[in-house]
N, C-alpha and C. Protein backbone atom coordinates (compact mmCIF):
# COMPACT_ATOMS: atom_id res chain seq x y z
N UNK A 1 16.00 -12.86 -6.03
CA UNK A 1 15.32 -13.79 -5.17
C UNK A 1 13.96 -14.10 -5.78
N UNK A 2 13.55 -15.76 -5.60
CA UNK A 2 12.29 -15.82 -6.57
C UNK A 2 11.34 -16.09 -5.27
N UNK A 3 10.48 -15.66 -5.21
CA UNK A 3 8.97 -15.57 -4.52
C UNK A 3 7.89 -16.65 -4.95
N UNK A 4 7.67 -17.60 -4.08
CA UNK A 4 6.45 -18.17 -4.94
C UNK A 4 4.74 -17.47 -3.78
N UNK A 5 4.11 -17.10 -4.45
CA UNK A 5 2.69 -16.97 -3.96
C UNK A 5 2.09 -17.39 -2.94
N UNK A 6 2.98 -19.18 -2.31
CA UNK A 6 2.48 -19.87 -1.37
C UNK A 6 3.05 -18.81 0.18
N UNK A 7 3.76 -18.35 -0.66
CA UNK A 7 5.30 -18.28 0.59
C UNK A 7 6.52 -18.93 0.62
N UNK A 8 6.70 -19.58 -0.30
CA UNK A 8 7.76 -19.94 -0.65
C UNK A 8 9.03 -19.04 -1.12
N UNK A 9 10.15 -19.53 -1.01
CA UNK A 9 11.46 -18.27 -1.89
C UNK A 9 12.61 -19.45 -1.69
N UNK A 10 13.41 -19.58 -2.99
CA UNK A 10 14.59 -19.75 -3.54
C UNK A 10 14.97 -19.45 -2.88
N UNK A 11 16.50 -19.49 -1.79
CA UNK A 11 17.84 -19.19 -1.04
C UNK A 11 19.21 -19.37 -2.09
N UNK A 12 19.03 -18.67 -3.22
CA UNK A 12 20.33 -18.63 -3.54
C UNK A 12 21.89 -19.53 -3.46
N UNK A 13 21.75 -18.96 -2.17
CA UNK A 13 22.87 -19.12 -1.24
C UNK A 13 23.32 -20.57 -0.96
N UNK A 14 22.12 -20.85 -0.48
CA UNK A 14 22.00 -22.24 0.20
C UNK A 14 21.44 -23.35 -1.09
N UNK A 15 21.12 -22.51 -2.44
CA UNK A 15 20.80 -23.44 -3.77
C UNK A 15 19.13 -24.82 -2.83
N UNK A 16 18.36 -24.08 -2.19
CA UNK A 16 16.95 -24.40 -1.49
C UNK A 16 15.91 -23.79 -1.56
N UNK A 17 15.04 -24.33 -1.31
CA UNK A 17 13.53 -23.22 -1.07
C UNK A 17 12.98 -23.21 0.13
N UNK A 18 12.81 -22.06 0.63
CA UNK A 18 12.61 -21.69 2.27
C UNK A 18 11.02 -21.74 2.25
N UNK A 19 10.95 -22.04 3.52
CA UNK A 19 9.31 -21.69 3.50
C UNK A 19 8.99 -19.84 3.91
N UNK A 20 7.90 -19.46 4.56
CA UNK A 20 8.14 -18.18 5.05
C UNK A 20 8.73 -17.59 6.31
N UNK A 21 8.86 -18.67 6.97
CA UNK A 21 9.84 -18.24 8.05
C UNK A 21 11.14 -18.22 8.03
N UNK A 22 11.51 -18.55 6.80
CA UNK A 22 13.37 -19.23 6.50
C UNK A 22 13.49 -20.70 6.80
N UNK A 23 12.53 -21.57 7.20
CA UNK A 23 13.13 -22.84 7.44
C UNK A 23 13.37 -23.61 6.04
N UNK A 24 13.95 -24.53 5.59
CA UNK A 24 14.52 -24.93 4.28
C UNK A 24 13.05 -26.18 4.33
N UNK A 25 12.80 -26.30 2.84
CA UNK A 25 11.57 -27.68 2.66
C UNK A 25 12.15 -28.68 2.23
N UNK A 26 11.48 -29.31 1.88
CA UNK A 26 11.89 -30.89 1.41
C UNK A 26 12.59 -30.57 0.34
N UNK A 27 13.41 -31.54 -0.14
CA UNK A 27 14.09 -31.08 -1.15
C UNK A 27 13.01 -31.10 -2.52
N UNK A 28 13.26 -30.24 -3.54
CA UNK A 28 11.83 -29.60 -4.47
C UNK A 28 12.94 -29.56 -5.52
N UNK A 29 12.27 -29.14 -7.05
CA UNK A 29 13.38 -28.86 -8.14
C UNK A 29 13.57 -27.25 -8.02
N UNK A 30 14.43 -27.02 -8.61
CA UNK A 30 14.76 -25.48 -8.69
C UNK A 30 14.21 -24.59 -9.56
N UNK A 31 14.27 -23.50 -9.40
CA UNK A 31 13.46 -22.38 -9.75
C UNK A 31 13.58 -22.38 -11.25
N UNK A 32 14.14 -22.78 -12.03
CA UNK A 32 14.28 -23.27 -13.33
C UNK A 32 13.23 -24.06 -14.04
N UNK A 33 13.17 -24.96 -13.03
CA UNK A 33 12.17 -26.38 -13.95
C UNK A 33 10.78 -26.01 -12.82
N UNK A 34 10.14 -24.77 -12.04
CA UNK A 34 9.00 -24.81 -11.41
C UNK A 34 8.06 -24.27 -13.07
N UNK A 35 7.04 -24.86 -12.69
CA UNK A 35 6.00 -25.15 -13.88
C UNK A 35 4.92 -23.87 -13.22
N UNK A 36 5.23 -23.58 -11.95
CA UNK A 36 3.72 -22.91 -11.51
C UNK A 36 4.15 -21.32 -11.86
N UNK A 37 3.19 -20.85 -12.45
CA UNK A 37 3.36 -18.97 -12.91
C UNK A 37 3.32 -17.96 -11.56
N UNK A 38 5.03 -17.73 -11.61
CA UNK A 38 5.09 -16.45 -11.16
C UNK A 38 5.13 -14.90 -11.08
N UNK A 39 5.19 -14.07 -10.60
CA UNK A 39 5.14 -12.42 -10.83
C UNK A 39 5.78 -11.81 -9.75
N UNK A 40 6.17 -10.61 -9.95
CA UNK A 40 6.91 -10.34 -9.27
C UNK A 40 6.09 -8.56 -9.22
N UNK A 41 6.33 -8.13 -8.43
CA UNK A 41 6.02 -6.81 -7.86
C UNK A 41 6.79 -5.74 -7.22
N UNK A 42 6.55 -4.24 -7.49
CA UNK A 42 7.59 -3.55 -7.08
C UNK A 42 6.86 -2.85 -5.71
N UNK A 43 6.84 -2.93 -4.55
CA UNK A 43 6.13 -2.12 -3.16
C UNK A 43 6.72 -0.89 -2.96
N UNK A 44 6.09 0.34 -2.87
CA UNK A 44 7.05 1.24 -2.60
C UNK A 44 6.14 2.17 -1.51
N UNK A 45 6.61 2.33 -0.40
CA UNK A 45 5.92 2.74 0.87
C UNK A 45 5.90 4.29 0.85
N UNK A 46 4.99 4.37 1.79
CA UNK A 46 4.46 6.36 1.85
C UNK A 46 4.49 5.88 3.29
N UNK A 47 4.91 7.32 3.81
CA UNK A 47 4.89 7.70 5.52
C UNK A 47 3.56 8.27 5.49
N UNK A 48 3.19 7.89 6.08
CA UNK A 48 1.86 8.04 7.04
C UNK A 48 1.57 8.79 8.35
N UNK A 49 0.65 9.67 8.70
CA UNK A 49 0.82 9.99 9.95
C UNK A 49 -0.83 9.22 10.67
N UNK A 50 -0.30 9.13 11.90
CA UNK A 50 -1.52 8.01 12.49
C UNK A 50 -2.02 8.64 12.81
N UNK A 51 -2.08 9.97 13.29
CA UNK A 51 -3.78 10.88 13.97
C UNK A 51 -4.00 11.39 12.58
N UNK A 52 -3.43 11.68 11.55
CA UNK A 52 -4.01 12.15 9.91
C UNK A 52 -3.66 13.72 9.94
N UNK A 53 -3.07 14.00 11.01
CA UNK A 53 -2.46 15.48 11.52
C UNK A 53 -1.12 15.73 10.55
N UNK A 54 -1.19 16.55 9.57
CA UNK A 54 -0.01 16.72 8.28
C UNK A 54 1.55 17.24 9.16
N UNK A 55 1.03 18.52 10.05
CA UNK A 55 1.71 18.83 10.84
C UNK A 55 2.15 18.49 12.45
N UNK A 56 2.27 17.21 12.61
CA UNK A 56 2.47 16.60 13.73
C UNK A 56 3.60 15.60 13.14
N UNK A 57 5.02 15.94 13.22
CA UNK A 57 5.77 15.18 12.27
C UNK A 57 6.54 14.56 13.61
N UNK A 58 6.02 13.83 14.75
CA UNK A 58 6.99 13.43 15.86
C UNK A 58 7.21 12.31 15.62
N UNK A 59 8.47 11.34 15.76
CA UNK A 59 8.63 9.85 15.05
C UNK A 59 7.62 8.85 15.29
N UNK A 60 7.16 8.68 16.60
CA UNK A 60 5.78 8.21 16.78
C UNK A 60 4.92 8.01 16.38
N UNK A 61 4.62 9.70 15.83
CA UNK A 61 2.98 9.66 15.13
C UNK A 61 3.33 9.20 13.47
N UNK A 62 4.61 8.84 12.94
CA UNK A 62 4.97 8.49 11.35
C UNK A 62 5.25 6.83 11.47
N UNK A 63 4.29 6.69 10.44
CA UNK A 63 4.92 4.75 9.97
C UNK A 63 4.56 5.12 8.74
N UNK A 64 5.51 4.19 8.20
CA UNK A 64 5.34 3.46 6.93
C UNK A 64 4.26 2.44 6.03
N UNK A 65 3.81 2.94 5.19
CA UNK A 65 2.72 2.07 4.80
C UNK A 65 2.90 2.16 3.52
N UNK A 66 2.47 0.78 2.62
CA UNK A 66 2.53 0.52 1.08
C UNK A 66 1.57 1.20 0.75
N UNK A 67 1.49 2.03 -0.53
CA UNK A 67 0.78 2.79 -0.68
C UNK A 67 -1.04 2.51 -0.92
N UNK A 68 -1.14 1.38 -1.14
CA UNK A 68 -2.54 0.88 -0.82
C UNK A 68 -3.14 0.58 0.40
N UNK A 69 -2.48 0.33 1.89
CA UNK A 69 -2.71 0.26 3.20
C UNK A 69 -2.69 1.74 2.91
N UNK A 70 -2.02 2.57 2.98
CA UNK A 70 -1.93 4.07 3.40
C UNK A 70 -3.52 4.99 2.40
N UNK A 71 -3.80 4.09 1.59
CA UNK A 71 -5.05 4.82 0.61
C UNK A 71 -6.06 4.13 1.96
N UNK A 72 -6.61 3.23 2.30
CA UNK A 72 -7.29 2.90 3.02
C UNK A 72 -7.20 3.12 4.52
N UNK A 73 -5.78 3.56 5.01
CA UNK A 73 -6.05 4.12 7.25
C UNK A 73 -6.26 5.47 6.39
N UNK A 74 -6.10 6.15 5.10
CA UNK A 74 -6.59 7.58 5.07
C UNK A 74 -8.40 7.87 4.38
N UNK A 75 -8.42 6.85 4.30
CA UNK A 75 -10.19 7.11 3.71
C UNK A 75 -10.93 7.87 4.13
N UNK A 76 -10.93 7.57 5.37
CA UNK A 76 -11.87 8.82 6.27
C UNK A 76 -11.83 9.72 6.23
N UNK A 77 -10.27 10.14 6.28
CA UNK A 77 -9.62 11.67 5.91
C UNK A 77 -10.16 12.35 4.52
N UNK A 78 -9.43 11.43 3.48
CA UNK A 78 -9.75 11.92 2.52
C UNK A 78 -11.09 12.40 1.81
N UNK A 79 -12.05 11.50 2.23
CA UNK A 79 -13.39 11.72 1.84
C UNK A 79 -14.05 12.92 2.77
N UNK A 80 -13.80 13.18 4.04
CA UNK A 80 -13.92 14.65 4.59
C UNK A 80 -13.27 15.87 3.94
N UNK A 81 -12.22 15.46 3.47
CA UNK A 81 -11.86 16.82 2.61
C UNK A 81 -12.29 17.42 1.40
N UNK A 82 -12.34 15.85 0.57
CA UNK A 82 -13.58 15.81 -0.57
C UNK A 82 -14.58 16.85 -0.44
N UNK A 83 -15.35 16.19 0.70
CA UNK A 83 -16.69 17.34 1.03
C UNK A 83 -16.64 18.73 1.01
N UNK A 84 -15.69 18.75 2.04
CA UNK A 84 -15.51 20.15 1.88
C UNK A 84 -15.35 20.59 1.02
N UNK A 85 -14.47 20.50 0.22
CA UNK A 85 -13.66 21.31 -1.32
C UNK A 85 -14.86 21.08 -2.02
N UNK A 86 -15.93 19.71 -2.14
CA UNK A 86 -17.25 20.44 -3.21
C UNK A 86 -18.10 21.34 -2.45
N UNK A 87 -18.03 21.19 -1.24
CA UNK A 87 -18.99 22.30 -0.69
C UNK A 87 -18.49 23.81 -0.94
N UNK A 88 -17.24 24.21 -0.99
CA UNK A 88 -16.54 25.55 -0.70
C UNK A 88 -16.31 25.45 -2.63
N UNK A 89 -16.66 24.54 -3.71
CA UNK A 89 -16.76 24.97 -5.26
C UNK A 89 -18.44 25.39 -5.27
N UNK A 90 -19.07 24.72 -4.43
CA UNK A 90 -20.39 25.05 -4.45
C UNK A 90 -21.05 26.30 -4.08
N UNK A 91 -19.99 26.90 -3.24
CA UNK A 91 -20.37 28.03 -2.39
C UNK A 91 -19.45 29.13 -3.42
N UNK A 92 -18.69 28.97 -3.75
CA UNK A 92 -18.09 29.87 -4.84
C UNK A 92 -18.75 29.80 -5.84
N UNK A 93 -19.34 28.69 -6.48
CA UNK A 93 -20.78 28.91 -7.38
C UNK A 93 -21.83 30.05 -7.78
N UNK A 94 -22.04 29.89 -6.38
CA UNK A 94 -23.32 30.50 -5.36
C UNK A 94 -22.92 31.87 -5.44
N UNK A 95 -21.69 32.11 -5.22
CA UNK A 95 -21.31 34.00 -5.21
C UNK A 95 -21.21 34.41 -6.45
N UNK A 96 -20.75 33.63 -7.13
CA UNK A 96 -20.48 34.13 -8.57
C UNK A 96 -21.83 33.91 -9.71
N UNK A 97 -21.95 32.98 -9.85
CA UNK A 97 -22.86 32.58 -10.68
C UNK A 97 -24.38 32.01 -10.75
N UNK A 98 -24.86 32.47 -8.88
CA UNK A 98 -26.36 32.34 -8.24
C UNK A 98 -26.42 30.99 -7.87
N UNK A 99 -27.56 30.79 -7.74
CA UNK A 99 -28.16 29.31 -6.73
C UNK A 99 -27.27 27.50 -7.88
N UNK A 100 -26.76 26.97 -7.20
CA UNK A 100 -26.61 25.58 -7.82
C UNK A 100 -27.61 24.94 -7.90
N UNK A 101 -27.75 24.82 -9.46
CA UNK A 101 -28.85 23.99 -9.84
C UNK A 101 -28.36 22.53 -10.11
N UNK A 102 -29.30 21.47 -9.25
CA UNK A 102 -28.41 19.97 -9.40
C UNK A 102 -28.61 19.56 -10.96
């Protein structure tokens, strides 16, 4: 299936180009003789949990998200954990090898 950028897509089937809802357009040339540069992309989704709770696996609290939506509803998360883990290398520092000097 060919994708154009506008929202457009080839129907195969029907030898047309749909808009994004499926309705068919004016008649256009075929995906052969289009002059405008396309690309194509592979999406591949991560489950997600919506309170950010690892262990709360109820179908509810899990959706699906492309893995760049799912880097961004977890930001918050992730950058709190960040902290911690340099704070608790910092503090293991501190026991072992005296005061952290910045």
């Amino acid at each position: 299936m060919l994708h154009l950028r506008d929202g457009r897509w080839w129907d195969e089937d029907a030898e047309r180009w749909r808009d994004g809802v499926g309705k068919w357009l004016r008649p256009m040339r075929p995906p052969h003789s289009v002059i405008e540069p396309t690309r194509t992309t592979q999406v591949v989704l991560a489950t997600a949990h919506r309170d950010h709770d690892a262990t709360n696996i109820v179908a509810g609290n899990l959706v699906a998200f492309c893995q760049r939506y799912h880097s961004m509803h977890d930001k918050a998360e992730h950058l709190r954990r960040r902290r911690v883990t340099y704070l608790a290398r910092r503090a293991l520092g501190d026991l072992f090898t005296g005061p952290h000097r910045p």
